[in-house]
N, C-alpha and C. Protein backbone atom coordinates (compact mmCIF):
# COMPACT_ATOMS: atom_id res chain seq x y z
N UNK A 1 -5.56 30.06 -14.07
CA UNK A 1 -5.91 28.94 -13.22
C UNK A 1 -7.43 28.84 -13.14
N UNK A 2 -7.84 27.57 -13.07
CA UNK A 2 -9.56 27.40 -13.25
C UNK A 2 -9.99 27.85 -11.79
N UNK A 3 -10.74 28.59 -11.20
CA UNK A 3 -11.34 29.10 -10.58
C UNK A 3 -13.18 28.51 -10.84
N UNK A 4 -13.54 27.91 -9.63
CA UNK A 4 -14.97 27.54 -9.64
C UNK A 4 -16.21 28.52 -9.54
N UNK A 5 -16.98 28.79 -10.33
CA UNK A 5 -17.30 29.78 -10.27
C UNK A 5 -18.93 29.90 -9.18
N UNK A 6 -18.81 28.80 -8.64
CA UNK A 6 -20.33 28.69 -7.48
C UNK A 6 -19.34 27.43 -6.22
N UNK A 7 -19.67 27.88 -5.41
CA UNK A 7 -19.59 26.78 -3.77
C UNK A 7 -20.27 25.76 -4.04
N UNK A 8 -19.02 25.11 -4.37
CA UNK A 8 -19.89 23.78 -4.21
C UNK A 8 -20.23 22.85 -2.48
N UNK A 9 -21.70 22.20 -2.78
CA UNK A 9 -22.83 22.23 -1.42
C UNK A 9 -21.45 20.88 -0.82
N UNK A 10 -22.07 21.25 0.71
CA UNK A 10 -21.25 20.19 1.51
C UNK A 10 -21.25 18.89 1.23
N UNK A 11 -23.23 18.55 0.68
CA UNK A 11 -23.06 17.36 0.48
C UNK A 11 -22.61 16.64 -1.25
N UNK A 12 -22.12 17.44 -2.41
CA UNK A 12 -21.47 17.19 -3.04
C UNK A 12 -20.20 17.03 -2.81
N UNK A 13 -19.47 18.07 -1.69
CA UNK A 13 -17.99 17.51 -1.46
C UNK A 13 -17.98 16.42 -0.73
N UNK A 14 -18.60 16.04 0.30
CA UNK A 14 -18.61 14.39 1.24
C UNK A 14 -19.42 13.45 -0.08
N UNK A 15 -20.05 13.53 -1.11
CA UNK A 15 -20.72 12.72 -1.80
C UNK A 15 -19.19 12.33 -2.68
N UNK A 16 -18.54 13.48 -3.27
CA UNK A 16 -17.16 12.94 -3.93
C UNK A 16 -16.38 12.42 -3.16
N UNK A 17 -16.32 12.73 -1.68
CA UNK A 17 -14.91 12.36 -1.14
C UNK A 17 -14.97 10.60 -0.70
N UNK A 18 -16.66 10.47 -0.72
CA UNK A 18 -16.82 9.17 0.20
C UNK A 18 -16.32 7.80 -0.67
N UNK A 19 -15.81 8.72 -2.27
CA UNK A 19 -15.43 7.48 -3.34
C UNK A 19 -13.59 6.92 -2.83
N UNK A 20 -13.31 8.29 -1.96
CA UNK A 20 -11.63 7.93 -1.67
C UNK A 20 -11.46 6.65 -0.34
N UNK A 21 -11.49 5.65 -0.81
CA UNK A 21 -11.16 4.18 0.04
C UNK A 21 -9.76 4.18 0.15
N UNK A 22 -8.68 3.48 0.96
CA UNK A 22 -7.79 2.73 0.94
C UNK A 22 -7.99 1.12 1.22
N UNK A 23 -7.17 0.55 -0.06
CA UNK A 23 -7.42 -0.25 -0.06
C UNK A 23 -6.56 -1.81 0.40
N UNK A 24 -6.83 -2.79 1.01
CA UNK A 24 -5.84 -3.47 1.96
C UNK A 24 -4.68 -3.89 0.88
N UNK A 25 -3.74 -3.90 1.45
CA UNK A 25 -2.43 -4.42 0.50
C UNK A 25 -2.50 -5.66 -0.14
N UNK A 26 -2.14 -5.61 -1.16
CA UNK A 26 -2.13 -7.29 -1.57
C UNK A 26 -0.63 -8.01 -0.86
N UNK A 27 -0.87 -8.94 -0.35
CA UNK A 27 0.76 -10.07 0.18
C UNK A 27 0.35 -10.92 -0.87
N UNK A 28 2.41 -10.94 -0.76
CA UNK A 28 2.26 -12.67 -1.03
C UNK A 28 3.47 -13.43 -0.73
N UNK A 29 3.64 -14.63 -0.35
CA UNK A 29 4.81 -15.53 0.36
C UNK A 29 6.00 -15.11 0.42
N UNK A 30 6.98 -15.25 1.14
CA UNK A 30 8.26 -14.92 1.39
C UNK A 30 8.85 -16.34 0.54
N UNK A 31 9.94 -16.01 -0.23
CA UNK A 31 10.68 -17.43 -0.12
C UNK A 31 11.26 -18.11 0.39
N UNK A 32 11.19 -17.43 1.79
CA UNK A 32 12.18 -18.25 2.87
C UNK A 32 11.44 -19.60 3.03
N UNK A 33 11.62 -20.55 4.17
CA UNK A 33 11.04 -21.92 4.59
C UNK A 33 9.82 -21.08 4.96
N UNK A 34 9.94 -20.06 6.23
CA UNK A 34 8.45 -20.02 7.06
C UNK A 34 7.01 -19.44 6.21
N UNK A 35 7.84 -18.98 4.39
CA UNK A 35 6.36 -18.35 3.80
C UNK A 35 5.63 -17.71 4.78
N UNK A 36 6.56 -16.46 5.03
CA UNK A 36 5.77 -14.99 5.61
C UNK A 36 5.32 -14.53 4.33
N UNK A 37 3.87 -13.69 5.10
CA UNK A 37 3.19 -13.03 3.87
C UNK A 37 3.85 -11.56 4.32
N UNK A 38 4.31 -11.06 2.72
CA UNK A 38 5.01 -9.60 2.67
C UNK A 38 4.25 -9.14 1.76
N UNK A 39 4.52 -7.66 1.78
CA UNK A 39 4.11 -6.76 0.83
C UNK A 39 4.92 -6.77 -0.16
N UNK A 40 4.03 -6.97 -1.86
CA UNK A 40 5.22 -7.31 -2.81
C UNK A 40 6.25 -5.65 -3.08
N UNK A 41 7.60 -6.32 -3.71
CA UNK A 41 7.94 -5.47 -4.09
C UNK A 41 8.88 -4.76 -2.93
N UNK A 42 8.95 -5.65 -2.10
CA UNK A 42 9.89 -5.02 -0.71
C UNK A 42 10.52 -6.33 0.31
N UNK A 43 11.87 -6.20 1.26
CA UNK A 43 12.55 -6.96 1.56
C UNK A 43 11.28 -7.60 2.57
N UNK A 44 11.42 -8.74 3.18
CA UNK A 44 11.08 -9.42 4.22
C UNK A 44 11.54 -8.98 5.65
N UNK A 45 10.55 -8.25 6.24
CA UNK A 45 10.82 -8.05 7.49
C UNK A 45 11.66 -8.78 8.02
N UNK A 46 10.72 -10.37 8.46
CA UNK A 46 11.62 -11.36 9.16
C UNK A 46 12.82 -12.40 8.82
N UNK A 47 13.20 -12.28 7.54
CA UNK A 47 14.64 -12.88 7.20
C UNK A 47 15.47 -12.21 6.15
N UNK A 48 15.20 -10.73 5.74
CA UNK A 48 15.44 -9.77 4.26
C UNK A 48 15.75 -10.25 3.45
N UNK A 49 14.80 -11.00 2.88
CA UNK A 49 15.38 -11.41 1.34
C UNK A 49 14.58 -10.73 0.28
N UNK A 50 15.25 -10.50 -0.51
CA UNK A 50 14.27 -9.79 -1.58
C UNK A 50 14.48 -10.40 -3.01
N UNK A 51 13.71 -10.92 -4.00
CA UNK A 51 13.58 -11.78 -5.21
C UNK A 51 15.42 -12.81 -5.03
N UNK A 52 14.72 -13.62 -3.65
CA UNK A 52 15.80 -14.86 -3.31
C UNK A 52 16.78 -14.42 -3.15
N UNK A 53 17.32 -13.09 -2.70
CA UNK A 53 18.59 -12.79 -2.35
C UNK A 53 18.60 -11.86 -1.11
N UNK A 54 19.74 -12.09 -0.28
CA UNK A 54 19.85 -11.36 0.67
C UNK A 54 20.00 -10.02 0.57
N UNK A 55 19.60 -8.97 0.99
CA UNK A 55 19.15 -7.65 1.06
C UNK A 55 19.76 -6.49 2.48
N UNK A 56 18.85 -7.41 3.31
CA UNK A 56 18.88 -6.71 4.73
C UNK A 56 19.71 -7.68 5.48
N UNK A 57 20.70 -7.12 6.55
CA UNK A 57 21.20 -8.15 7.41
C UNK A 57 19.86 -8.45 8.54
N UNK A 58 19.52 -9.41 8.77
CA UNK A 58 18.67 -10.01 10.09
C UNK A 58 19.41 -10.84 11.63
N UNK A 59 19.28 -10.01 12.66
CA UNK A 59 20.09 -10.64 13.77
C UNK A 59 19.93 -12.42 13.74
């Protein structure tokens, strides 16, 4: 296993770490009428449809 062979300085580890962002989700429209913005790739919170088909039951 690679083993580092010097400590690396504090401000090289906060200088690498400050590159780790999260980044905001991309949405995009629901196909229902109200075009809620969802996260792609997953049912609709507010009516579950997922690529135009029902998925989730919604009260």
């Amino acid at each position: 296993m690679a083993v580092p062979k010097r400590k690396m300085s504090r401000s090289n580890t906060r200088h690498r770490r400050s590159q780790w962002k999260a980044s905001v989700p991309q949405l995009t429209p629901c196909p229902c009428p109200r075009r809620e913005m969802v996260v792609p790739h997953r049912a609709c919170t507010h009516c579950g449809l997922y690529k135009g088909r029902q998925v989730v039951d919604q009260p």
